[in-house]
PDB file of N, CA and C in Angstrom:
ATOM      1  N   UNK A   1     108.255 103.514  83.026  1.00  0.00           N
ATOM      2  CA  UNK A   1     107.311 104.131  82.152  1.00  0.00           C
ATOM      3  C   UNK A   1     107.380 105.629  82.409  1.00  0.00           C
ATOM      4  N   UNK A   2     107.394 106.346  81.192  1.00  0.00           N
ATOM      5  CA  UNK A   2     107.352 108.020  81.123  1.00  0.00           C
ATOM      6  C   UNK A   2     105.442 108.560  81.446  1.00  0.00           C
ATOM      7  N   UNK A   3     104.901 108.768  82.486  1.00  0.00           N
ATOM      8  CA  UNK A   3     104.021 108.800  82.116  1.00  0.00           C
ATOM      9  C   UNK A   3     103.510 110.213  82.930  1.00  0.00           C
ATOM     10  N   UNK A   4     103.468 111.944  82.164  1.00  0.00           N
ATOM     11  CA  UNK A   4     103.432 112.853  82.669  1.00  0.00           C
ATOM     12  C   UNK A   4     101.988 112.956  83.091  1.00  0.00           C
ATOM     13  N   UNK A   5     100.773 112.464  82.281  1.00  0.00           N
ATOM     14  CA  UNK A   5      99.602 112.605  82.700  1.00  0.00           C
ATOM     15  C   UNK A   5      98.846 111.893  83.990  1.00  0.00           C
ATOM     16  N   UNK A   6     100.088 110.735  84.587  1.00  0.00           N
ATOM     17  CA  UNK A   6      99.731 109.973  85.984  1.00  0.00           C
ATOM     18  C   UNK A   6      98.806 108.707  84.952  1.00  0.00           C
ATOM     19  N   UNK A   7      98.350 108.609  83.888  1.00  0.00           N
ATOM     20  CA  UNK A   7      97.313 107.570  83.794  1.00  0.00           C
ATOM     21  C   UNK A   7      97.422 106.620  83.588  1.00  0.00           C
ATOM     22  N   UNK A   8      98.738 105.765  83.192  1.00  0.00           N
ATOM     23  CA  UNK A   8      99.462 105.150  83.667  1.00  0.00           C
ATOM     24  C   UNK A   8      99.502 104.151  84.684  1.00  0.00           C
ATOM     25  N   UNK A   9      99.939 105.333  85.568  1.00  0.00           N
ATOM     26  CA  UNK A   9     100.364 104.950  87.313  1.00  0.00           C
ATOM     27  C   UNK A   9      98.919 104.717  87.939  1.00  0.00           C
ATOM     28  N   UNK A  10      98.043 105.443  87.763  1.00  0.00           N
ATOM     29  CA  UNK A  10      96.488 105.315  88.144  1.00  0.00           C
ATOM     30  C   UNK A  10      95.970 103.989  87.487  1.00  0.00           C
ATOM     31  N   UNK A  11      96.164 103.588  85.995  1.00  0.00           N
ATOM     32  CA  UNK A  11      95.161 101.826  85.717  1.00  0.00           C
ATOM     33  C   UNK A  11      96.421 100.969  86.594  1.00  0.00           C
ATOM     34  N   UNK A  12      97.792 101.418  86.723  1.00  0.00           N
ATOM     35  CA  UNK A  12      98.534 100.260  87.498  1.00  0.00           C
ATOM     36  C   UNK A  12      97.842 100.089  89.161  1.00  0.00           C
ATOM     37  N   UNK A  13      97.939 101.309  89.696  1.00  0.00           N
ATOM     38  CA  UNK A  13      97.133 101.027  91.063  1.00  0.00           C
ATOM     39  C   UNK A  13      95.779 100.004  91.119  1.00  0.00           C
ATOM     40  N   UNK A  14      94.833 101.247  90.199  1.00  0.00           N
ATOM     41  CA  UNK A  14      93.337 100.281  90.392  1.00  0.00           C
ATOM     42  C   UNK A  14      93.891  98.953  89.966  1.00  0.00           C
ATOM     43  N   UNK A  15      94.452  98.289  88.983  1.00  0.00           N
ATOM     44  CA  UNK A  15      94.411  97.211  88.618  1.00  0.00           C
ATOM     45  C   UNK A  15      94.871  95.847  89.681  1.00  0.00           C
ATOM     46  N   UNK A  16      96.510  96.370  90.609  1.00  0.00           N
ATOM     47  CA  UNK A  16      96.870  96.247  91.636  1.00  0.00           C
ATOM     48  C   UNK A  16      96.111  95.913  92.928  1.00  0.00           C
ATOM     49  N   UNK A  17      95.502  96.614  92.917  1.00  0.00           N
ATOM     50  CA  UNK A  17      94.764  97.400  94.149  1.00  0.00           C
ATOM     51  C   UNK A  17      94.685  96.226  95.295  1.00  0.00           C
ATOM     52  N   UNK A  18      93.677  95.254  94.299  1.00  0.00           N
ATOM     53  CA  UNK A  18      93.767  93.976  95.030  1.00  0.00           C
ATOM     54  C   UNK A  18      94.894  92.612  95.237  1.00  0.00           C
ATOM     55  N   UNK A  19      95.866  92.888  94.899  1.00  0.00           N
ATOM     56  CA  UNK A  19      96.962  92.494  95.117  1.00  0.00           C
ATOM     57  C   UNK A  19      97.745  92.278  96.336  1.00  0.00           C
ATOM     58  N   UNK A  20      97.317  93.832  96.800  1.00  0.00           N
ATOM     59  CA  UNK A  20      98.264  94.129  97.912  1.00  0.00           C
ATOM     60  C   UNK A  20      99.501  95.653  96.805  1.00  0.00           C
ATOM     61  N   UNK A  21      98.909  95.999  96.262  1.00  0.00           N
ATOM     62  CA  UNK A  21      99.897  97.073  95.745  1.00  0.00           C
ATOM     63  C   UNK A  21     100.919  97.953  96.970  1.00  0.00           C
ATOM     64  N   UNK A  22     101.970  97.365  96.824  1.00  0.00           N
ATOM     65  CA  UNK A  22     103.080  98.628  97.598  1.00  0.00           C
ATOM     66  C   UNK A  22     103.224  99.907  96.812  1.00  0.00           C
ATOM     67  N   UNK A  23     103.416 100.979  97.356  1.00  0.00           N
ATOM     68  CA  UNK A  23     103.443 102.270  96.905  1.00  0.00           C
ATOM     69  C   UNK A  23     105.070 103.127  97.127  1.00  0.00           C
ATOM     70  N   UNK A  24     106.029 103.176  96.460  1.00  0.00           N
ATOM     71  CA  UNK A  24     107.231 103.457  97.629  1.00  0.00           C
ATOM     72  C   UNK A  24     107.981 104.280  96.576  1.00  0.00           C
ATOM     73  N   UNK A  25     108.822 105.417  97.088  1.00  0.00           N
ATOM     74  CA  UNK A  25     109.846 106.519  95.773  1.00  0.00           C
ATOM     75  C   UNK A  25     111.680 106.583  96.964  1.00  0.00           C
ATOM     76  N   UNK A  26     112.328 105.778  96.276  1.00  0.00           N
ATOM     77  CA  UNK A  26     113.506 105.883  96.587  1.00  0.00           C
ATOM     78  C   UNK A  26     114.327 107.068  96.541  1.00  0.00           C
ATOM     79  N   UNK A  27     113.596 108.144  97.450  1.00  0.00           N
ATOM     80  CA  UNK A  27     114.470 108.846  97.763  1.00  0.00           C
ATOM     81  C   UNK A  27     115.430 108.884  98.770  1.00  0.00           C
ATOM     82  N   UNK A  28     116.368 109.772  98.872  1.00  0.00           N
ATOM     83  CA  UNK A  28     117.607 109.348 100.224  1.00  0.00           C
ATOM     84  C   UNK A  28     117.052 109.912 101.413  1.00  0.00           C
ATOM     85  N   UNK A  29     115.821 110.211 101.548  1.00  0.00           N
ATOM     86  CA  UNK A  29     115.014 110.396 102.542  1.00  0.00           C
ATOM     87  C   UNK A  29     114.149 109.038 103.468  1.00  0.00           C
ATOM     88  N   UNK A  30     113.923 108.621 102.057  1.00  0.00           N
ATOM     89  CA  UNK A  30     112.346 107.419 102.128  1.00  0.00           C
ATOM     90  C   UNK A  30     113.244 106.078 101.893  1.00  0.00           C
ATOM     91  N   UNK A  31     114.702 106.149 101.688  1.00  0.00           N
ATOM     92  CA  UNK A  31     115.626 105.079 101.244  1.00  0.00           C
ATOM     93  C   UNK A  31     115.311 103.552 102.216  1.00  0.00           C
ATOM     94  N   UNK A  32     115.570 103.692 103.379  1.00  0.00           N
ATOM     95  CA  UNK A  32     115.565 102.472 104.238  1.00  0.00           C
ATOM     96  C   UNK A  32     114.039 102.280 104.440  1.00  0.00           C
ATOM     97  N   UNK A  33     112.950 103.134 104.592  1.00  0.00           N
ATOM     98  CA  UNK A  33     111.139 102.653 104.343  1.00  0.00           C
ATOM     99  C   UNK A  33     111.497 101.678 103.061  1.00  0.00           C
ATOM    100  N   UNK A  34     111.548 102.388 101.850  1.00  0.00           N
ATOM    101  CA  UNK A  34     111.300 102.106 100.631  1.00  0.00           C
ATOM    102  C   UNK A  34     112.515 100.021 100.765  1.00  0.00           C
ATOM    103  N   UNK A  35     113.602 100.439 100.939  1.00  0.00           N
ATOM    104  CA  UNK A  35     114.308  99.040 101.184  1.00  0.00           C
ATOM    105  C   UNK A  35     113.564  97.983 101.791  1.00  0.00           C
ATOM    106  N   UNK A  36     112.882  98.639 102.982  1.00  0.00           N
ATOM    107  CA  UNK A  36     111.993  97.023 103.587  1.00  0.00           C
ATOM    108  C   UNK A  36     110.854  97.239 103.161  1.00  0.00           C
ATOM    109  N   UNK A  37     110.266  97.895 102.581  1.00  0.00           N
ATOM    110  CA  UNK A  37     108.543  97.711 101.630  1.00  0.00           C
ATOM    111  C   UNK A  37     108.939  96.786 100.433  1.00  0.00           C
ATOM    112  N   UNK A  38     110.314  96.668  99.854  1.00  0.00           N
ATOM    113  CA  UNK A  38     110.950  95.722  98.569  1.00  0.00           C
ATOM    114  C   UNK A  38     111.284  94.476  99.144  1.00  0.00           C
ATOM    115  N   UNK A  39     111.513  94.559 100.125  1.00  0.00           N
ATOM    116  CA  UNK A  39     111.803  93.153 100.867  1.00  0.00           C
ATOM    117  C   UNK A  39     110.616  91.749 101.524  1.00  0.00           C
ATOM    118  N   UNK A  40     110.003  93.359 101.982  1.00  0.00           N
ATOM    119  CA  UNK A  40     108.559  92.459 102.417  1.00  0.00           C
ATOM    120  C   UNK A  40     107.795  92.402 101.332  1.00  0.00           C
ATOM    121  N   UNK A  41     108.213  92.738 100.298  1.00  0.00           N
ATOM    122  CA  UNK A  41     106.849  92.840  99.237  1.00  0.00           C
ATOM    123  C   UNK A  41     107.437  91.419  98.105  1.00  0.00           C
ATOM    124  N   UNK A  42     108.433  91.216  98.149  1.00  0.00           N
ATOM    125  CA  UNK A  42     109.487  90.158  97.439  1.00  0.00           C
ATOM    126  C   UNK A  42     108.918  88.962  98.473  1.00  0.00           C
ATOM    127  N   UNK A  43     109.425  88.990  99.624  1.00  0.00           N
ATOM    128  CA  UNK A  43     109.382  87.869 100.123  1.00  0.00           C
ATOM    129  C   UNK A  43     107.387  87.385 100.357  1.00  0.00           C
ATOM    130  N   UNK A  44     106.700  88.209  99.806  1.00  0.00           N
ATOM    131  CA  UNK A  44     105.435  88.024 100.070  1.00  0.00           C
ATOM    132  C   UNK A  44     104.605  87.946  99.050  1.00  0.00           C
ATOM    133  N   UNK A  45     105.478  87.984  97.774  1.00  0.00           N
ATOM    134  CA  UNK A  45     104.829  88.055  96.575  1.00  0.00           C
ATOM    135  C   UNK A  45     103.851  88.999  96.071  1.00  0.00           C
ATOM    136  N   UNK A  46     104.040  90.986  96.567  1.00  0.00           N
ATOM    137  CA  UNK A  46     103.220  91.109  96.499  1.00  0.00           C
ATOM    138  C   UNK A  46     104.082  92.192  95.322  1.00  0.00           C
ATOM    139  N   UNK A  47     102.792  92.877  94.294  1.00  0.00           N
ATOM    140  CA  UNK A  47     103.528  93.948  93.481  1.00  0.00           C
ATOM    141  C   UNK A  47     104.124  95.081  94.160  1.00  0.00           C
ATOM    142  N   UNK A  48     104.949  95.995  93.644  1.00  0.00           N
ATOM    143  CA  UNK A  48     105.411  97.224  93.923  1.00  0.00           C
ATOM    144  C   UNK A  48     105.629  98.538  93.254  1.00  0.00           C
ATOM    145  N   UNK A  49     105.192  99.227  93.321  1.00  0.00           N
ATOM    146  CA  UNK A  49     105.335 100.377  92.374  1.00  0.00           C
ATOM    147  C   UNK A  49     106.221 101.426  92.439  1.00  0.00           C
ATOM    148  N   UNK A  50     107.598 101.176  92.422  1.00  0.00           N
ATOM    149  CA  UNK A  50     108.571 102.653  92.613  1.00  0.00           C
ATOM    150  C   UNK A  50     108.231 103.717  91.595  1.00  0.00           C
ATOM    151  N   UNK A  51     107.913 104.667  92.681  1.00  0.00           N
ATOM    152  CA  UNK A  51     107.639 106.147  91.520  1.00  0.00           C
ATOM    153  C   UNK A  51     108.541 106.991  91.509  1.00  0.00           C
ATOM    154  N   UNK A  52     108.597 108.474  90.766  1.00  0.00           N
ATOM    155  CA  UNK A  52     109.921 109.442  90.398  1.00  0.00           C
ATOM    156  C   UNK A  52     111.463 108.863  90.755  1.00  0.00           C
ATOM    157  N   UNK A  53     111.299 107.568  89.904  1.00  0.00           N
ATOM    158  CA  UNK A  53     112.805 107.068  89.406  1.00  0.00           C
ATOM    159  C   UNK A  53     113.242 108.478  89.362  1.00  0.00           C
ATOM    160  N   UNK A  54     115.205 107.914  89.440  1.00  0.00           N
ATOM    161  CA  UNK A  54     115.861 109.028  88.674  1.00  0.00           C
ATOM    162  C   UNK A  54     116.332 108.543  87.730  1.00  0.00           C
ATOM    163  N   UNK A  55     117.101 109.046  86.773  1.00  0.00           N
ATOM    164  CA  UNK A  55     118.368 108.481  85.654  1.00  0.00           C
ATOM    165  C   UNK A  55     119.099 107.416  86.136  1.00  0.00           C
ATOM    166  N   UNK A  56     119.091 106.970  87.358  1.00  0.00           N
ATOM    167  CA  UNK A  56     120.238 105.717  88.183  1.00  0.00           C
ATOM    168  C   UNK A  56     119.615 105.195  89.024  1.00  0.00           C
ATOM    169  N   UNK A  57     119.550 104.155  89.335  1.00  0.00           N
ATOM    170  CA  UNK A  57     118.715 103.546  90.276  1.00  0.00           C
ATOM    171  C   UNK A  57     120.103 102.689  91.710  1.00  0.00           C
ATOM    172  N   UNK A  58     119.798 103.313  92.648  1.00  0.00           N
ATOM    173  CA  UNK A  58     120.775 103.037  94.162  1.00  0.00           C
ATOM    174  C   UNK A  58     121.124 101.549  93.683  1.00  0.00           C
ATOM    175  N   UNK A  59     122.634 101.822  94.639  1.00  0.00           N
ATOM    176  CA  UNK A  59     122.989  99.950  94.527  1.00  0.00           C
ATOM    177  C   UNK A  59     122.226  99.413  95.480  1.00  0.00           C
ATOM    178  N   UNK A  60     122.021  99.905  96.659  1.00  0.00           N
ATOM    179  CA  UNK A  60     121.673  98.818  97.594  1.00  0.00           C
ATOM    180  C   UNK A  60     120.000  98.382  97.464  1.00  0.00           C
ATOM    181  N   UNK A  61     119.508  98.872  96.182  1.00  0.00           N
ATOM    182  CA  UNK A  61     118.352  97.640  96.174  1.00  0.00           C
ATOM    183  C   UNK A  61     119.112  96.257  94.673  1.00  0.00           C
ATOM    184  N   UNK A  62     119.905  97.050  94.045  1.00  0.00           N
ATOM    185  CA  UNK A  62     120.612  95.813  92.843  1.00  0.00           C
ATOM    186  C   UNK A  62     120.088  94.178  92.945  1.00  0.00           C
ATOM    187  N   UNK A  63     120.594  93.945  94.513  1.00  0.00           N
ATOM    188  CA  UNK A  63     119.910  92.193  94.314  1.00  0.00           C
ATOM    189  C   UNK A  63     118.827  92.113  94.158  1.00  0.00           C
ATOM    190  N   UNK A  64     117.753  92.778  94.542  1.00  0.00           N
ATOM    191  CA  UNK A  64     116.226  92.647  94.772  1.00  0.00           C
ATOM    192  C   UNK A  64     115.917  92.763  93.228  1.00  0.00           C
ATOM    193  N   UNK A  65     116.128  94.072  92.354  1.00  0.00           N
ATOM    194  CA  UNK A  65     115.976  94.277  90.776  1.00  0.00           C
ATOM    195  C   UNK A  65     116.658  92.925  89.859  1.00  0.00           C
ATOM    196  N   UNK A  66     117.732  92.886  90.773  1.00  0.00           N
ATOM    197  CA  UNK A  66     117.950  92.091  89.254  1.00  0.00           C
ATOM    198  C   UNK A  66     117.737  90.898  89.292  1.00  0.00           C
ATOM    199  N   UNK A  67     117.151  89.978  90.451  1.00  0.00           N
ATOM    200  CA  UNK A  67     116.352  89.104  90.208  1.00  0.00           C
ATOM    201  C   UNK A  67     115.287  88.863  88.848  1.00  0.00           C
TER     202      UNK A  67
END
């Protein structure tokens, strides 16, 4: 989702909230955090919210997405 005003990303949180919402931005900084917050959040059924995508999304989450 394109969403410059955040409001969006803000009803996805509150709505989440009680879920267990993960919060995580695949950068090549935050890369291996962000890899096991997708793993534990998959294997635990819980939602996840990757924020400031880029134009390409890394191979090494591919299996987890394209489930």
């Amino acid at each position: 989702m394109i969403d410059p005003q955040l409001q969006g990303i803000n009803w996805i949180r509150e709505r989440e909230k009680s879920s267990g919402l993960e919060v995580t931005r695949l950068t090549p900084e935050t890369m291996s955090q962000a890899i096991k917050i997708l793993e534990r959040s998959v294997e635990q059924g819980k939602p996840v919210l990757i924020e400031n995508l880029e134009n390409s999304i890394d191979a090494s989450i591919a299996p987890i997405y394209g489930r």
